[in-house]
Structures are given as structure tokens and as C-alpha cells.
Protein backbone atom coordinates (compact mmCIF):
# COMPACT_ATOMS: atom_id res chain seq x y z
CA UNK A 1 -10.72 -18.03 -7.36
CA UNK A 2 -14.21 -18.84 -8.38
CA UNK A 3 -16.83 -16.32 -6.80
CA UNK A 4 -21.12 -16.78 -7.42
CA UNK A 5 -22.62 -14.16 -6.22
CA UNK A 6 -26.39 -13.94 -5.66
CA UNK A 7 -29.12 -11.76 -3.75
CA UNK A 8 -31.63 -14.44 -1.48
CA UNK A 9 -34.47 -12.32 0.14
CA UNK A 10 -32.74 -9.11 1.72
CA UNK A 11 -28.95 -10.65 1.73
CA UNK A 12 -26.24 -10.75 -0.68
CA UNK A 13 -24.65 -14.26 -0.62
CA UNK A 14 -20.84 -14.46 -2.11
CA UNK A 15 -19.99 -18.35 -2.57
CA UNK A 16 -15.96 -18.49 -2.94
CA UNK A 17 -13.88 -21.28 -3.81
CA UNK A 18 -10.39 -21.71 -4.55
CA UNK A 19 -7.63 -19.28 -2.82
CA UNK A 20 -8.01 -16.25 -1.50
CA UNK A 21 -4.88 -13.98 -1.55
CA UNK A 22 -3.23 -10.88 -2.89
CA UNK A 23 -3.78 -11.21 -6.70
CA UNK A 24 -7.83 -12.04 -6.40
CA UNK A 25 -8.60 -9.73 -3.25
CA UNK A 26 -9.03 -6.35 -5.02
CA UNK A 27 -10.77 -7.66 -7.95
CA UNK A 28 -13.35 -9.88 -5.27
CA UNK A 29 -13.36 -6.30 -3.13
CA UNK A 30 -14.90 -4.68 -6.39
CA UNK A 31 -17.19 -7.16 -7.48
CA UNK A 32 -18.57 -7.66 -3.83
CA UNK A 33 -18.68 -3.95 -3.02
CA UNK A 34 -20.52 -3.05 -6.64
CA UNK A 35 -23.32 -5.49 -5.88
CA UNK A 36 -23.92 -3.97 -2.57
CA UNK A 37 -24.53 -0.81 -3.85
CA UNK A 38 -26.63 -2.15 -6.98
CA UNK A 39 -28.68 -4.54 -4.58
CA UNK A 40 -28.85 -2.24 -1.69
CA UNK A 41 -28.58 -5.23 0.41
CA UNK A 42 -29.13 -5.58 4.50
CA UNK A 43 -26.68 -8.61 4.93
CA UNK A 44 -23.99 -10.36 4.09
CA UNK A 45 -23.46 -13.58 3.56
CA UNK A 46 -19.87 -14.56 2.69
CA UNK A 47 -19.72 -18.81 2.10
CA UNK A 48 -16.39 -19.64 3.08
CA UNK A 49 -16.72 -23.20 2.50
CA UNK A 50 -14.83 -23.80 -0.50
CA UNK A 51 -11.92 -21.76 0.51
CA UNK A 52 -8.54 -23.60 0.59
CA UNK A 53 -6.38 -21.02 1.53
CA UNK A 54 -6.85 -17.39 2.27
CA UNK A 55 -3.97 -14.70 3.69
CA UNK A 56 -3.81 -11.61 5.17
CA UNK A 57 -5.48 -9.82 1.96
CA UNK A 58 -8.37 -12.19 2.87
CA UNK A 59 -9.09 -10.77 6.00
CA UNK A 60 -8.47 -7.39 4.74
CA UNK A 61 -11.44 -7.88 2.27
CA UNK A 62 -13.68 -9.49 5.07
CA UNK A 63 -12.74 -6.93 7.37
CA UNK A 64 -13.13 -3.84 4.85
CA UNK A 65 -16.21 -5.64 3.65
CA UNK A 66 -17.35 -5.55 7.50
CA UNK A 67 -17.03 -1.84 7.94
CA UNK A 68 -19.11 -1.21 4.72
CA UNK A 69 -22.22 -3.08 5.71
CA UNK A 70 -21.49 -1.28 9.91
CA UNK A 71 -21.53 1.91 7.54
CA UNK A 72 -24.91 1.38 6.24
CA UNK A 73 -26.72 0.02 9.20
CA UNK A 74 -25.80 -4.04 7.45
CA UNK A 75 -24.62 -7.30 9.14
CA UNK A 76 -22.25 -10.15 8.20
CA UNK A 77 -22.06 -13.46 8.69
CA UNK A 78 -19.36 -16.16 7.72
CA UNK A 79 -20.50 -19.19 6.18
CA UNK A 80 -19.25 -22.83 6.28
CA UNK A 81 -15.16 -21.99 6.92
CA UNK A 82 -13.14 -24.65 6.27
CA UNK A 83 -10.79 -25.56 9.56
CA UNK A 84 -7.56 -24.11 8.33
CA UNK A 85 -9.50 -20.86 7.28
CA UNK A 86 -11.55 -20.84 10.59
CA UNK A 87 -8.10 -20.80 12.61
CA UNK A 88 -7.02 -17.79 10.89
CA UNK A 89 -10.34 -16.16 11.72
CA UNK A 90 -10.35 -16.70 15.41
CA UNK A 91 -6.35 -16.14 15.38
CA UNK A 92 -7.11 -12.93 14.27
CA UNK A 93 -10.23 -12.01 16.11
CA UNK A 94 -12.08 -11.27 13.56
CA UNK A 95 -14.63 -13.60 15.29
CA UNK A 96 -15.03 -11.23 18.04
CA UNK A 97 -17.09 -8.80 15.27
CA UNK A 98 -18.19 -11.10 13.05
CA UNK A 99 -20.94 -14.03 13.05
CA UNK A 100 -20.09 -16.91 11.88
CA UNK A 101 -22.11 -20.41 11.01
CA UNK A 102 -19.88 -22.77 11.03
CA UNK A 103 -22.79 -26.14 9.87
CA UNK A 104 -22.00 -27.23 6.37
């Protein structure tokens, strides 16, 4: 898993590539969640578009990364999901509570 992450006006913008599953999860969960509170950021901006696979630990970070940013008054958006990863989102509803931009 490959992850840039980068602050662009008043979001934080995580670019992943590569898979997302149970051994990168927790360590993408700390890095995310430690630049939130360094950057104090408004949004979220999670680029999806160079995902090739993501499981259920996937969603878990999107969705924990979700209730952080409702915590502290934040949005989220989903960026760019590739077809087999946008599937899983609406499968799960997750695209119920999250935006998502879906233009690449």
C-alpha cells in the first residue's frame, strides 16, 4: 500500500494505491488519524482511485475515519473509486453517509 498524504486549503487529501486490507489498515488508521490532529483539518478527502482491492478492514478505516471528522464538526468525501471498490461501497451503504466523486 502506497499512501501520499497532503493538506490542500482546509482538507486533508490521502491518495492510496495498491490494496487495502488487514495488514495495512491499522498502520493507514494511524498515519491518517495523526495528521488530522496535527493539521486540524475540516475535510477529508480520501482518493480511492488507485485502489485495487480493499476488504472489510477497508471500510472499517473509512467508516472509523467517518465518525472522527462527524466528531469534530468535519466532512468526507470519496475520491475517484475504482468499480470493484465502488461496489463494495454502495453494497455496504456506506454511500448513504458518505460523499463520494466518482470523475477521475
Amino acid at each position: 500500500m502506497n499512501c501520499e498524504i497532503e493538506q490542500v486549503g482546509g482538507a486533508l487529501v490521502v491518495k492510496l494505491k495498491g490494496e487495502i486490507d488487514q495488514h495495512c489498515a491499522e498502520e493507514l488508521r494511524g498515519d491518517i488519524d495523526r495528521q488530522l490532529d496535527i493539521k486540524h483539518s475540516a475535510s477529508l478527502i480520501i482518493d480511492l482511485g488507485g485502489v485495487d482491492f480493499m476488504d472489510s478492514s477497508g471500510l472499517g478505516l473509512i467508516m472509523g475515519r467517518y465518525r472522527k471528522m462527524q466528531a469534530r464538526g468535519g466532512k468526507i468525501l470519496l475520491a475517484r473509486p475504482t468499480p470493484a471498490v465502488d461496489k463494495l461501497l454502495e453494497l455496504s451503504g456506506i454511500n448513504k453517509l458518505v460523499g463520494r466523486e466518482r470523475t477521475k
